[in-house]
C-alpha atoms as a PDB file:
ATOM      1  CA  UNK A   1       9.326 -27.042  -5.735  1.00  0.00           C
ATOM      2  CA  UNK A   2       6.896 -29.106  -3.320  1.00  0.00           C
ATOM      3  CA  UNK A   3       8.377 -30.478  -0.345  1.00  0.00           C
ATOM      4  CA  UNK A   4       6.228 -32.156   1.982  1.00  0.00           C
ATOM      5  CA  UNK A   5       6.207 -35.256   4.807  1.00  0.00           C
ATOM      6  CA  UNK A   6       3.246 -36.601   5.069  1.00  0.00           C
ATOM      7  CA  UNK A   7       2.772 -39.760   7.811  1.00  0.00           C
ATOM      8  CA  UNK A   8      -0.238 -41.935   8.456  1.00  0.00           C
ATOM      9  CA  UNK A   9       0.096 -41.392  12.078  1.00  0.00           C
ATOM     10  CA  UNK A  10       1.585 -38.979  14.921  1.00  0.00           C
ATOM     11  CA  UNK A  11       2.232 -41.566  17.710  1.00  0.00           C
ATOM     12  CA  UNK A  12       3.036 -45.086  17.254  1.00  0.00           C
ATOM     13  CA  UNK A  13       2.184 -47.969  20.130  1.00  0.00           C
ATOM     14  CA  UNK A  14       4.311 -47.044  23.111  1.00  0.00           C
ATOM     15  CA  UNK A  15       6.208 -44.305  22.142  1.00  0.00           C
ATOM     16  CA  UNK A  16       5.530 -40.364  22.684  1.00  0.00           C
ATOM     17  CA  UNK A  17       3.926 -37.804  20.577  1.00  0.00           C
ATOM     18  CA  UNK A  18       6.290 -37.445  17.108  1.00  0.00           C
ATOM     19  CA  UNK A  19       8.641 -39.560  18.508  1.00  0.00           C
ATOM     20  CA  UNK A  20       9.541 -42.048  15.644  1.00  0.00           C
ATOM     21  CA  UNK A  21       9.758 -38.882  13.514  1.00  0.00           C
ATOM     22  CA  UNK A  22      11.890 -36.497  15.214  1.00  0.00           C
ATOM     23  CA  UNK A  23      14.941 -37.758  13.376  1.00  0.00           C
ATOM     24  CA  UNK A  24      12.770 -37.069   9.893  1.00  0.00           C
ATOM     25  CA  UNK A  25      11.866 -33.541  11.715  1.00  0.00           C
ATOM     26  CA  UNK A  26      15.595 -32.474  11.730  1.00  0.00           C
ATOM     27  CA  UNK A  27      16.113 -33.875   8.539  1.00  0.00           C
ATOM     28  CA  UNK A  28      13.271 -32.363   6.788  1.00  0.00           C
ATOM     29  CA  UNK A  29      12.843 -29.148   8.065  1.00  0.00           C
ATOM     30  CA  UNK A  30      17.129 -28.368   7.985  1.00  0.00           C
ATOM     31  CA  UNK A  31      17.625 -24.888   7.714  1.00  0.00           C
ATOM     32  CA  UNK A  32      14.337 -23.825   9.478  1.00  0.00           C
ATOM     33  CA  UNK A  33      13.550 -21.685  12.898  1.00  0.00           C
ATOM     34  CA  UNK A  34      10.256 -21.811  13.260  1.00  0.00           C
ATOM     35  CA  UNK A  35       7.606 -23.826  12.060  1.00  0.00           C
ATOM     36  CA  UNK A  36       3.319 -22.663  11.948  1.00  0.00           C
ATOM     37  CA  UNK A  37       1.577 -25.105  13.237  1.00  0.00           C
ATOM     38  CA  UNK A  38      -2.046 -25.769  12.149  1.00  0.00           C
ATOM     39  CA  UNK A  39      -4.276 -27.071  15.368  1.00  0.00           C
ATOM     40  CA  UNK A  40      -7.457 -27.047  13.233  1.00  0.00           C
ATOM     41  CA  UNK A  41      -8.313 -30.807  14.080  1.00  0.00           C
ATOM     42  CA  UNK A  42      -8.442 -30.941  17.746  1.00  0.00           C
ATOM     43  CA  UNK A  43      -8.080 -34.130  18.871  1.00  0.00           C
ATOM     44  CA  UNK A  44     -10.314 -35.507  21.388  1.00  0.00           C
ATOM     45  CA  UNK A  45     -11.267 -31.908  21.101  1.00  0.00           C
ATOM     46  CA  UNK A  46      -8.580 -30.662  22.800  1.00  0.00           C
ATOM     47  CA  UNK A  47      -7.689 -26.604  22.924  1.00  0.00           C
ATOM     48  CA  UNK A  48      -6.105 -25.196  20.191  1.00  0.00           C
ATOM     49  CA  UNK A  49      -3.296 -23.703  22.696  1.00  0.00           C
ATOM     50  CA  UNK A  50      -2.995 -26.898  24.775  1.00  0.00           C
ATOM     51  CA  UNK A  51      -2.600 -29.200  21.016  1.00  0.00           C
ATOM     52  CA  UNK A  52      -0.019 -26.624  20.214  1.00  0.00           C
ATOM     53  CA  UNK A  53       1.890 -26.952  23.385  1.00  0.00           C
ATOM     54  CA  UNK A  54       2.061 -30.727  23.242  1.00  0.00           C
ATOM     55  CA  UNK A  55       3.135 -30.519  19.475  1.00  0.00           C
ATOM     56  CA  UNK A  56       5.803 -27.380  20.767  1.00  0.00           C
ATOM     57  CA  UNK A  57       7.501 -29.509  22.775  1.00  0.00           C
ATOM     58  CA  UNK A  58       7.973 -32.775  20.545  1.00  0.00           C
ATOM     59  CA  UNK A  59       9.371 -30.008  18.288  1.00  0.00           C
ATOM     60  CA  UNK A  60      11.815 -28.680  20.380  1.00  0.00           C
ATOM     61  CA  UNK A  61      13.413 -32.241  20.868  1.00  0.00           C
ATOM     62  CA  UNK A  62      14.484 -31.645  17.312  1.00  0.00           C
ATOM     63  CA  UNK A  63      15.527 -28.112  17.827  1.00  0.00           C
ATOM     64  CA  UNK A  64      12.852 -26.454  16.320  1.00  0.00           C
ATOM     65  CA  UNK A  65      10.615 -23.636  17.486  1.00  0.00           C
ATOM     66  CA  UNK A  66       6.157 -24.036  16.619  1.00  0.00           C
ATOM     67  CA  UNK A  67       3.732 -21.461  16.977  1.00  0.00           C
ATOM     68  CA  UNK A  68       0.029 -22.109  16.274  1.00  0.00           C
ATOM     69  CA  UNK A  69      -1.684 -20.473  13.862  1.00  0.00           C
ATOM     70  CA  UNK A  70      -4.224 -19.543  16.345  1.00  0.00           C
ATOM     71  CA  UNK A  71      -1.633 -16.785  17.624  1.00  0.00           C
ATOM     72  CA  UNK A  72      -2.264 -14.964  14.774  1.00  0.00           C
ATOM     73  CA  UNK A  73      -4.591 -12.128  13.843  1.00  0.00           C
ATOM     74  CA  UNK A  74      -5.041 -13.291  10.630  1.00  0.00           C
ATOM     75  CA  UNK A  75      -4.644 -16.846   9.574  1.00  0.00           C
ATOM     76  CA  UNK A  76      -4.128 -16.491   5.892  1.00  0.00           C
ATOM     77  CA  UNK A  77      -1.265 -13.892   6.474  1.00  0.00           C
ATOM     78  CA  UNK A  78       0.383 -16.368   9.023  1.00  0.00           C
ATOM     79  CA  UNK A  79       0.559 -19.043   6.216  1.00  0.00           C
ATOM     80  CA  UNK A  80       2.330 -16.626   3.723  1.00  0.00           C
ATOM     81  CA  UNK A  81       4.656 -15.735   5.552  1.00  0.00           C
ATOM     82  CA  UNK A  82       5.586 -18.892   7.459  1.00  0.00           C
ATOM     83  CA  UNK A  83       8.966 -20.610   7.378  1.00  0.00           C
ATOM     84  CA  UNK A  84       7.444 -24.138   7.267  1.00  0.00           C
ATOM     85  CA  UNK A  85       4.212 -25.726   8.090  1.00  0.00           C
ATOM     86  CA  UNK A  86       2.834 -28.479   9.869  1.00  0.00           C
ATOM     87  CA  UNK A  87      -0.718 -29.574  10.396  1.00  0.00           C
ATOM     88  CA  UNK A  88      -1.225 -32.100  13.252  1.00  0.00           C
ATOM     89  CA  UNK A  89      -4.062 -34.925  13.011  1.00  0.00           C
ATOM     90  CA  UNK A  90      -7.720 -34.820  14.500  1.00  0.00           C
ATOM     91  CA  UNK A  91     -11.203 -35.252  12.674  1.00  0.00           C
ATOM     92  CA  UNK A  92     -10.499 -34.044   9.317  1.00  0.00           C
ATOM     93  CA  UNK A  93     -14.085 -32.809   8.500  1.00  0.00           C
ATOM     94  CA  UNK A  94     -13.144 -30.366  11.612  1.00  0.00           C
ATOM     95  CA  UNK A  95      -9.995 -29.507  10.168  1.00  0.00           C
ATOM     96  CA  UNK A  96     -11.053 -28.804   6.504  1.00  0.00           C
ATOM     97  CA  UNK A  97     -14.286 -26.729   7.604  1.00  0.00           C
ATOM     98  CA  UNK A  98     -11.650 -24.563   9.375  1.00  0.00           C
ATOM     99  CA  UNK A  99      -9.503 -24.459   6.776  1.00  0.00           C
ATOM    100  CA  UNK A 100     -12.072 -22.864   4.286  1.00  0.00           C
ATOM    101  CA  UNK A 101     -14.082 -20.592   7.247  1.00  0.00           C
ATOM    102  CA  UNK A 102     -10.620 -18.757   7.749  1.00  0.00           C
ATOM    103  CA  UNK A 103      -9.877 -18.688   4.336  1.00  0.00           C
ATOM    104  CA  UNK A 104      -6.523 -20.310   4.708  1.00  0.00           C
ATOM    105  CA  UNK A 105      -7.534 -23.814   2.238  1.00  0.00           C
ATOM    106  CA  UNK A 106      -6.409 -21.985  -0.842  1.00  0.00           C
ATOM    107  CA  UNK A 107      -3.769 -20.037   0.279  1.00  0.00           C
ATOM    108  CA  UNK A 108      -2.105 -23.090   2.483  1.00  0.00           C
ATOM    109  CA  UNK A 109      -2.111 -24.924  -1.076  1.00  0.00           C
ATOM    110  CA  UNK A 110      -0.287 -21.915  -2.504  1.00  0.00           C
ATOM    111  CA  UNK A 111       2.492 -21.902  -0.016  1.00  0.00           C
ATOM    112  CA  UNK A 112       3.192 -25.664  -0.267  1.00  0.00           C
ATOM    113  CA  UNK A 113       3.377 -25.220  -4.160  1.00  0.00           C
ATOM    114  CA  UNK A 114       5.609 -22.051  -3.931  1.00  0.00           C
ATOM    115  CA  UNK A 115       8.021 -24.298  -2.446  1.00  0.00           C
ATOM    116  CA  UNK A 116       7.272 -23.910   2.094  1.00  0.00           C
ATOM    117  CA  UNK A 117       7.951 -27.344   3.215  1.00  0.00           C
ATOM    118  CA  UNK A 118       4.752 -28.953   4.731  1.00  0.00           C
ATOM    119  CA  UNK A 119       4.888 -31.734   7.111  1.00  0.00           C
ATOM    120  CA  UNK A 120       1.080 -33.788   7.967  1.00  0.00           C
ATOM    121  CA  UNK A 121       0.361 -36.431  10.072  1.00  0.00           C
ATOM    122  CA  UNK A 122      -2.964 -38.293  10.209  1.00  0.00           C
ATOM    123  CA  UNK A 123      -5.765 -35.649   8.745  1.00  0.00           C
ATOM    124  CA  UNK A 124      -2.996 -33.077   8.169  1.00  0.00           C
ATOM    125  CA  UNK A 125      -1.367 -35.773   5.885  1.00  0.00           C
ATOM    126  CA  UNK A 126      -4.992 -36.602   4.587  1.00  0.00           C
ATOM    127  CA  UNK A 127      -5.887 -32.744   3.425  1.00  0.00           C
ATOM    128  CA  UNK A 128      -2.649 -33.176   1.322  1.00  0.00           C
ATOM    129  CA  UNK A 129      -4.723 -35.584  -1.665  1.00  0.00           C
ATOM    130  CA  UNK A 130      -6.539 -34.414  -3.678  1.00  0.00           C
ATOM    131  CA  UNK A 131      -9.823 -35.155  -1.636  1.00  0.00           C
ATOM    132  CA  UNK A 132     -10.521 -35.566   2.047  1.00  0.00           C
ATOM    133  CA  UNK A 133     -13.134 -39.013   1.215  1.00  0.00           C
ATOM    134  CA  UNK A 134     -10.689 -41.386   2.235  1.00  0.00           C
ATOM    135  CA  UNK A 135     -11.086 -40.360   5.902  1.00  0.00           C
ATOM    136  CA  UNK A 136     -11.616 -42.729   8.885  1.00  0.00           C
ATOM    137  CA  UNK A 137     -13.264 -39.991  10.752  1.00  0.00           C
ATOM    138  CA  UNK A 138     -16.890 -39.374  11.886  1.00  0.00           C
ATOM    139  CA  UNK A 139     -18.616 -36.572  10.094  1.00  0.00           C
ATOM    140  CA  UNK A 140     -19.023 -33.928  12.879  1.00  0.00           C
ATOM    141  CA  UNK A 141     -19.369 -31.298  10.655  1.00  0.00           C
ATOM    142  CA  UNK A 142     -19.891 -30.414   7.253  1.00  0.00           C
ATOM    143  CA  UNK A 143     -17.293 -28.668   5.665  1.00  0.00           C
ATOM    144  CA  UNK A 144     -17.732 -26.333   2.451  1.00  0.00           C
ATOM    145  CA  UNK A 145     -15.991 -28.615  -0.186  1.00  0.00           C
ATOM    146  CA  UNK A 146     -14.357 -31.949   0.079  1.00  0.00           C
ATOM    147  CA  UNK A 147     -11.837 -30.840  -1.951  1.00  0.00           C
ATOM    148  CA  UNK A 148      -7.813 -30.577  -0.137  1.00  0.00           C
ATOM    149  CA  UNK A 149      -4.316 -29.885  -1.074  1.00  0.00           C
ATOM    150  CA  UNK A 150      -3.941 -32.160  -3.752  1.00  0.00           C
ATOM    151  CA  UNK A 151      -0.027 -32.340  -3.029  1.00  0.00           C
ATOM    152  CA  UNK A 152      -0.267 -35.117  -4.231  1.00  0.00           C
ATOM    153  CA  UNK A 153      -2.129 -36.784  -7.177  1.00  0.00           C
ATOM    154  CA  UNK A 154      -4.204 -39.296  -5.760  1.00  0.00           C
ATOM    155  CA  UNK A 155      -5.984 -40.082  -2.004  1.00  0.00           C
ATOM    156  CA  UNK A 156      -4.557 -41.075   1.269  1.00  0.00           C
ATOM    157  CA  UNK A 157      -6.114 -43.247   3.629  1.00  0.00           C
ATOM    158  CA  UNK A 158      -4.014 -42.753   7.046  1.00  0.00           C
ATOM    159  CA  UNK A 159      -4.043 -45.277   9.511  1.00  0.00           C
ATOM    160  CA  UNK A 160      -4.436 -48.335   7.020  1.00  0.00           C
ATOM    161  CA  UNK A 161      -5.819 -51.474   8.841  1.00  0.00           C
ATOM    162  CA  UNK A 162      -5.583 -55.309   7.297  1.00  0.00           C
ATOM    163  CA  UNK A 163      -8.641 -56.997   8.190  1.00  0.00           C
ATOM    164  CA  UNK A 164      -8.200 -59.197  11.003  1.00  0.00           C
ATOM    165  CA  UNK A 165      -8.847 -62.734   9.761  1.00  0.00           C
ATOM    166  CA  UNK A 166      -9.468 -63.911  13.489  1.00  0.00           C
ATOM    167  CA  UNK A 167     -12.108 -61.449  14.160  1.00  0.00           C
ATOM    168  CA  UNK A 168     -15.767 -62.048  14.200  1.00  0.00           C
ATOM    169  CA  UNK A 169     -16.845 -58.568  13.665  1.00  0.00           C
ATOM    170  CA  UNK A 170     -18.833 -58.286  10.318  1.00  0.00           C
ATOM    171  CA  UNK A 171     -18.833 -54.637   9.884  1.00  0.00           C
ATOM    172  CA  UNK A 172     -17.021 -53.365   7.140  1.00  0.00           C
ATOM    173  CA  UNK A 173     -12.907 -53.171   6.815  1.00  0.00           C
ATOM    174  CA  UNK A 174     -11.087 -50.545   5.647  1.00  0.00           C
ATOM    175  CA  UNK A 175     -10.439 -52.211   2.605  1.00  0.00           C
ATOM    176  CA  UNK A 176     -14.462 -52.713   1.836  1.00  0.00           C
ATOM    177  CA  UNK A 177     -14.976 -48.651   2.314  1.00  0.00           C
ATOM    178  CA  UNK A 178     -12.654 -47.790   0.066  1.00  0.00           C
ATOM    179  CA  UNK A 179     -13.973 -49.887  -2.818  1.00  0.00           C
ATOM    180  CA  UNK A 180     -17.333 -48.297  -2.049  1.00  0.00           C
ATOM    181  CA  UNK A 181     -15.449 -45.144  -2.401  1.00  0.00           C
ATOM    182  CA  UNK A 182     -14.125 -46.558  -6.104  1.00  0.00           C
ATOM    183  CA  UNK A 183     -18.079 -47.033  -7.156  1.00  0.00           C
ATOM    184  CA  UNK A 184     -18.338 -43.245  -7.425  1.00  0.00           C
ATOM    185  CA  UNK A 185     -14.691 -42.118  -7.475  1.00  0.00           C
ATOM    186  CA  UNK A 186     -11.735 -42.486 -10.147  1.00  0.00           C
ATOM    187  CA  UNK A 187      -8.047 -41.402  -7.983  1.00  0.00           C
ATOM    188  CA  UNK A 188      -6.380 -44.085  -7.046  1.00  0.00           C
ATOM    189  CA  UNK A 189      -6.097 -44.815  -2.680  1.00  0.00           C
ATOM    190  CA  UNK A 190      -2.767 -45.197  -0.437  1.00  0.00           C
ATOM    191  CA  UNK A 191      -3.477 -47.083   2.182  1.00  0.00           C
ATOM    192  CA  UNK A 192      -0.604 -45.584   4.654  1.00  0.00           C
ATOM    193  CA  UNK A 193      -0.095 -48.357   7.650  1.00  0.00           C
ATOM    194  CA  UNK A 194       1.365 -46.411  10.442  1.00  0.00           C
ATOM    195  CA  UNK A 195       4.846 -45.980  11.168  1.00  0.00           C
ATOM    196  CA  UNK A 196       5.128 -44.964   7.355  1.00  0.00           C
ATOM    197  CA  UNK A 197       5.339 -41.309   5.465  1.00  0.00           C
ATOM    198  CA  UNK A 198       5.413 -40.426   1.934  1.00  0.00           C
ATOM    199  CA  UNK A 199       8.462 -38.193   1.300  1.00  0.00           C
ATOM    200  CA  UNK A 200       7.299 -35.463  -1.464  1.00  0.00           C
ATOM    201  CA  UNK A 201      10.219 -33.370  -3.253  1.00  0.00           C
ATOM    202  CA  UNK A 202       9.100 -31.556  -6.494  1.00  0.00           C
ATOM    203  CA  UNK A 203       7.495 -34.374  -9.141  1.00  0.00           C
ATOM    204  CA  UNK A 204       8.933 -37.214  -6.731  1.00  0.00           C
ATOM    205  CA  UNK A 205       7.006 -38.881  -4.158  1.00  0.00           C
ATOM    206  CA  UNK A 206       8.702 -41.806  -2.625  1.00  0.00           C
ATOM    207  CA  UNK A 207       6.985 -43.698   0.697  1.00  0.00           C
ATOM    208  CA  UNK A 208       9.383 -44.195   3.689  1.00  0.00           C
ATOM    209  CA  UNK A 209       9.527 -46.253   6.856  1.00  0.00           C
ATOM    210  CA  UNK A 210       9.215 -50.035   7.406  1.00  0.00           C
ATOM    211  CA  UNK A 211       5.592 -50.931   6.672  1.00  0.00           C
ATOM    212  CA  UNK A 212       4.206 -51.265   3.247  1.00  0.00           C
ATOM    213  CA  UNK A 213       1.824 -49.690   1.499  1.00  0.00           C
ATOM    214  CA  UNK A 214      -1.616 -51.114   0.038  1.00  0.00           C
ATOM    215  CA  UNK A 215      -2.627 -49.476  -3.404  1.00  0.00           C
ATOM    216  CA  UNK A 216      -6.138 -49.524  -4.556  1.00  0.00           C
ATOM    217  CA  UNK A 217      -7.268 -48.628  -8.240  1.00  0.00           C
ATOM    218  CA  UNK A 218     -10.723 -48.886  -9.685  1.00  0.00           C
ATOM    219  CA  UNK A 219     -11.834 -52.107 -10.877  1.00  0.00           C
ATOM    220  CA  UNK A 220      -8.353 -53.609  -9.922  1.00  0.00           C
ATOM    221  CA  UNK A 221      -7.010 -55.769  -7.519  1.00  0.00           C
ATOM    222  CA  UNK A 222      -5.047 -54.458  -4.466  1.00  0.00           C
ATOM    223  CA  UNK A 223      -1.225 -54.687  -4.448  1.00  0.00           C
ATOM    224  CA  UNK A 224       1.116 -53.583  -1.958  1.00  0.00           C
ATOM    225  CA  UNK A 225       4.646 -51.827  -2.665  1.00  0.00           C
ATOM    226  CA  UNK A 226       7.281 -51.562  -0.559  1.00  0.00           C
ATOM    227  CA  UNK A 227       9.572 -48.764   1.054  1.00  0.00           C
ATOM    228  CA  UNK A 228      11.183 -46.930  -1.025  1.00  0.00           C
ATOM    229  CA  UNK A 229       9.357 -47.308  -4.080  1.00  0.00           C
ATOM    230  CA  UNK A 230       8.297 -44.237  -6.215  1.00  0.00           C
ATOM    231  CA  UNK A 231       4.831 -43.563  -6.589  1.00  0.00           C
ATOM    232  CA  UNK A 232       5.514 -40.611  -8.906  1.00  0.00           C
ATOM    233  CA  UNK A 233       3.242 -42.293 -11.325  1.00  0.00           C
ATOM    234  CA  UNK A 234       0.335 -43.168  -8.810  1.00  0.00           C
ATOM    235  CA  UNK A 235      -2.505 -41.288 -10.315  1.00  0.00           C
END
């Protein structure tokens, strides 16, 4: 049975890494000693040991041990046979080219459906749709496939911005992209503001914390729905 958190973001405005989340952490991964933790993004472009360090210790405030998948000999093998997983957030086109060069896409997907709970935030929750081309991230590099997880049935657009009525910036919103994205595209879109999570257990998916959610369909109008409403049926 799936069980996953996935969260738009990994920091909120003026708090510390994880933070908001660390009750959710305890919650979540109950039961569980260590957790693998999945560096791949790089942040800013940061090492792989000094992301995992800085993710080790926002773990340990909820009594949990992390050890990066880096560590290992042989990535794949450190998926099978980990506890519980959690990729951290980065440039996703980084972290999905890694995924497939080490061979760990497929067998990541595997674990999560064989039941290892799987916590994302930001591209680790955005690898967990069914395609990564709802990103907000630069193409840096060009990954094998677009193809993710697919945890869930439809795409996830972390970080969700409104557009800023008082702005005078004519670029596009985040809301414009992802109708260009419905030209070519059928899945529907989450837009996940931050401070929010969708909470996956088996068939149910239900999105948590206190912002809403935007929902975007081909050919459809936008709607939002609020916390705590199933989106089992969102595909």
């Amino acid at each position: 049975m799936k069980k996953a958190l996935l969260a738009s973001t990994s920091t909120l405005h003026g708090q510390g890494y994880l933070e908001y989340l660390i009750p959710e952490i305890k919650i979540f991964f109950d039961g569980v000693s260590e957790v693998l933790f999945i560096p791949y993004a790089r942040p800013g472009g940061i090492s792989l040991d000094k992301y995992t360090k800085m993710a080790a210790i926002a773990f340990s405030k909820a009594g949990l041990k992390l050890k990066g998948i880096q560590e290992y000999q042989d990535p794949a093998e450190a998926v099978k046979n980990a506890e519980a997983i959690f990729t951290g957030g980065g440039n996703t086109f980084l972290l999905v080219t890694q995924l497939y060069r080490k061979k760990v896409m497929k067998v990541l997907q595997e674990a999560i459906l064989s039941s290892t709970p799987y916590m994302g935030t930001s591209a680790g929750t955005n690898i967990a749709g069914l395609t990564m081309q709802t990103t907000n991230d630069m193409p840096i590099i060009y990954p094998p496939s677009f193809k993710t997880l697919g945890v869930v049935p439809f795409n996830i657009n972390p970080h969700y911005l409104d557009p800023d009525k008082n702005s005078t910036h004519k670029g596009e919103t985040r809301e414009t992209r992802i109708k260009e994205f419905h030209t070519l595209n059928t899945q529907p879109v989450i837009g996940l503001r931050e401070g929010s999570w969708l909470e996956v257990s088996g068939d149910k998916i239900t999105l948590k914390g206190k912002p809403e959610a935007r929902i975007f369909k081909p050919e459809q109008v936008p709607f939002e729905v609020e916390t705590a409403t199933s989106l089992k049926n969102l595909h």
